[in-house]
PDB file of N, CA and C in Angstrom:
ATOM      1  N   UNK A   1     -61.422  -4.364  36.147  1.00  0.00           N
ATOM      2  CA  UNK A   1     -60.515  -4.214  37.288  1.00  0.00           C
ATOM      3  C   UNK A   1     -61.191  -4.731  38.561  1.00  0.00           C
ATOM      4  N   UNK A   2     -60.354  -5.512  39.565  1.00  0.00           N
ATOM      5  CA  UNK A   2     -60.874  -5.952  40.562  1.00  0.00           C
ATOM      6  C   UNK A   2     -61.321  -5.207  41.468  1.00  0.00           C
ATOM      7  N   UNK A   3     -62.413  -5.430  42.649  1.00  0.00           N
ATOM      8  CA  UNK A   3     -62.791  -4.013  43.732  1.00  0.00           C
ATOM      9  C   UNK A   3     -61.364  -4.147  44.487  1.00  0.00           C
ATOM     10  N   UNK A   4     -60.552  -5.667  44.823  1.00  0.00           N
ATOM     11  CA  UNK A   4     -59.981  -5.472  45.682  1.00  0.00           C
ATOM     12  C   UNK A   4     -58.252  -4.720  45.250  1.00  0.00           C
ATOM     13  N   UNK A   5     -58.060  -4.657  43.622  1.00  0.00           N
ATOM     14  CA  UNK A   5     -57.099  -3.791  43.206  1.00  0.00           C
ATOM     15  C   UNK A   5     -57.304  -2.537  43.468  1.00  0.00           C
ATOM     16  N   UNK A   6     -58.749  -1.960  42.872  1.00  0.00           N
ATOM     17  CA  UNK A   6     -58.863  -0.837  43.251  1.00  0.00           C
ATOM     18  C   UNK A   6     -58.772  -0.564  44.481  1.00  0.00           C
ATOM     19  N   UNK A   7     -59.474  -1.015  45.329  1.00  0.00           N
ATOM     20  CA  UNK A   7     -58.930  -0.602  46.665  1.00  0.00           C
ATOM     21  C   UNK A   7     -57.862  -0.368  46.946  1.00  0.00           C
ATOM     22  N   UNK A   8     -56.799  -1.876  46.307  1.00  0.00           N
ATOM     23  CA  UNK A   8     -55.041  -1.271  47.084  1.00  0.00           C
ATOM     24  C   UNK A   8     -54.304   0.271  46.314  1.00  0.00           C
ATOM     25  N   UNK A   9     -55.115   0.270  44.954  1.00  0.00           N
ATOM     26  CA  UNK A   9     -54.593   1.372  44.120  1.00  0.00           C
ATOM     27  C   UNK A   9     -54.986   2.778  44.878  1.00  0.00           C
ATOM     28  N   UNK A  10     -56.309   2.954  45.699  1.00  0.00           N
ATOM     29  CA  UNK A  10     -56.395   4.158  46.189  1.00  0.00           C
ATOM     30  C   UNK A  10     -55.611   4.445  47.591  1.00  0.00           C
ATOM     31  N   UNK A  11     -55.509   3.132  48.417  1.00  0.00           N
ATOM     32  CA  UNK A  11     -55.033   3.105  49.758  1.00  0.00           C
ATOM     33  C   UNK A  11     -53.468   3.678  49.053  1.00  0.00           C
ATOM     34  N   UNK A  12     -53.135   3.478  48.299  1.00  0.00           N
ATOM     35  CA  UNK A  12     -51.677   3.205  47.619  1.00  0.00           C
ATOM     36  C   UNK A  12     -51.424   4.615  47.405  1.00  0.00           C
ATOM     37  N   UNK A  13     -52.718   5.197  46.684  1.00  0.00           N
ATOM     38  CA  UNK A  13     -52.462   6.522  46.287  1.00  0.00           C
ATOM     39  C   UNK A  13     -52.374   7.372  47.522  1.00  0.00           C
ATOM     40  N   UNK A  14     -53.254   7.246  48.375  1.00  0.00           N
ATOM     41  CA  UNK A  14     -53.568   7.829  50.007  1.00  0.00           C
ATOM     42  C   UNK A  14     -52.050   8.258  50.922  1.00  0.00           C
ATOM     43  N   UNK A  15     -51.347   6.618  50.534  1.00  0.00           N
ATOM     44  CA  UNK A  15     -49.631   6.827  51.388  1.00  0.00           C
ATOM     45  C   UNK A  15     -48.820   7.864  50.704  1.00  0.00           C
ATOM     46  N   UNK A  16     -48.753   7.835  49.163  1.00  0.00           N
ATOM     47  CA  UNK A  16     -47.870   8.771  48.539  1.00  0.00           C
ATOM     48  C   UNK A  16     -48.402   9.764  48.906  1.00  0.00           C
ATOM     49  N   UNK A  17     -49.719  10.406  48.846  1.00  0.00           N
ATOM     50  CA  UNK A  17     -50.109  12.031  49.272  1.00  0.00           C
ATOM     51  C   UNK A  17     -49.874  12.482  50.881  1.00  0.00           C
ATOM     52  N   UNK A  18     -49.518  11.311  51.610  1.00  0.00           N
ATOM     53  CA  UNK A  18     -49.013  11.594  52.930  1.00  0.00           C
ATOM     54  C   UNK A  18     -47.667  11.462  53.040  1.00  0.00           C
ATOM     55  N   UNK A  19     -47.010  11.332  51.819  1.00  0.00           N
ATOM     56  CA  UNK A  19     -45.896  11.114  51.858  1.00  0.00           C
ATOM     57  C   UNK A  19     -44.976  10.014  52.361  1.00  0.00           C
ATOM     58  N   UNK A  20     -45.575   9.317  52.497  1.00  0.00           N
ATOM     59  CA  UNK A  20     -45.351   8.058  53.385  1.00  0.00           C
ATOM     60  C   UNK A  20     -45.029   6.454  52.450  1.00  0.00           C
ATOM     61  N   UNK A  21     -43.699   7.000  51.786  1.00  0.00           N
ATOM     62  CA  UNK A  21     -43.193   5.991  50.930  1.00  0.00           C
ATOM     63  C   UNK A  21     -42.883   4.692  51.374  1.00  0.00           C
ATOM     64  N   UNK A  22     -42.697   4.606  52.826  1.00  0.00           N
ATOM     65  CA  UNK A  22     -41.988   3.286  53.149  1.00  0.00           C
ATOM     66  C   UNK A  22     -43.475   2.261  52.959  1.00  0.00           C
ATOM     67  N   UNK A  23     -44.231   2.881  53.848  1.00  0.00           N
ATOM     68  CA  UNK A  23     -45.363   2.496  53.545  1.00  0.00           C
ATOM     69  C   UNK A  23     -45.922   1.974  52.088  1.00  0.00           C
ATOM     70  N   UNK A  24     -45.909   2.847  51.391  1.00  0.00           N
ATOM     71  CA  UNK A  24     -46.203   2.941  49.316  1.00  0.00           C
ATOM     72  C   UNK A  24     -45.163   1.556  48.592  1.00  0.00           C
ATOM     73  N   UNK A  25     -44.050   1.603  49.296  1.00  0.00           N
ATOM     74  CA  UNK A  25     -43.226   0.465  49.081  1.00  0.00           C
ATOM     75  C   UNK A  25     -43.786  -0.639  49.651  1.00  0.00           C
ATOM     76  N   UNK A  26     -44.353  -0.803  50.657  1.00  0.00           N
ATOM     77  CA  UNK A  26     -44.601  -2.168  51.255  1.00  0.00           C
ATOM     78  C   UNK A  26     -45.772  -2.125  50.965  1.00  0.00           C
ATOM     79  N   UNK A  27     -46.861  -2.004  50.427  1.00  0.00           N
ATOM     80  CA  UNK A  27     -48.032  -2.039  49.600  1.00  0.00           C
ATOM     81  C   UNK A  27     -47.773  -2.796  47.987  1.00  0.00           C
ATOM     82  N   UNK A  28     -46.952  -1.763  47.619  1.00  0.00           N
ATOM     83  CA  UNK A  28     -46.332  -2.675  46.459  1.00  0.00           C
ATOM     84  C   UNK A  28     -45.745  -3.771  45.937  1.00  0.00           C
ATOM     85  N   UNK A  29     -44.879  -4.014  47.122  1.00  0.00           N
ATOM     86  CA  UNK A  29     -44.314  -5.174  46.951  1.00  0.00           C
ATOM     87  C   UNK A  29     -45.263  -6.220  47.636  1.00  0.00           C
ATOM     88  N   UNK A  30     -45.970  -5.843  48.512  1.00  0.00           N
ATOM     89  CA  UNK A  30     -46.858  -6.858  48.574  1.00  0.00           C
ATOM     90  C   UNK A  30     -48.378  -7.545  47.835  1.00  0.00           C
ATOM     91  N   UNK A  31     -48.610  -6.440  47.143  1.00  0.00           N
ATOM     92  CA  UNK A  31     -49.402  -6.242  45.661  1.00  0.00           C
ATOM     93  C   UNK A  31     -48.686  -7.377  44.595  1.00  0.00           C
ATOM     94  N   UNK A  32     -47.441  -7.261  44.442  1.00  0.00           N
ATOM     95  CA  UNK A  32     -46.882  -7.738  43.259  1.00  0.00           C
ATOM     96  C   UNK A  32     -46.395  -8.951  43.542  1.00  0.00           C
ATOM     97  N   UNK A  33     -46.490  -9.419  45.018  1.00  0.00           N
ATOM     98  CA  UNK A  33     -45.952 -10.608  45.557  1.00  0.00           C
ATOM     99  C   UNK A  33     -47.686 -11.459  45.612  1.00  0.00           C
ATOM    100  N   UNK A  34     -48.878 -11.002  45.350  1.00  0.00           N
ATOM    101  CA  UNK A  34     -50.127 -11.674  45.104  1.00  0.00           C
ATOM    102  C   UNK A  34     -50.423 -13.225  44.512  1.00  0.00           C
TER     103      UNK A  34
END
């Protein structure tokens, strides 16, 4: 696994525990748009 996946995977995890989906969405889609 890459350092820089892992990284977006924890920052990623960080927004959902703040609850902060819009955010978790635009991580993702910009993850998957790579």
């Amino acid at each position: 696994m890459p350092a820089s996946q892992f990284i977006m995977l924890s920052f990623s995890y960080k927004a959902v525990k703040k609850s902060n989906l819009n955010l978790f969405i635009r991580i993702y889609i910009y993850n998957f748009f790579l």
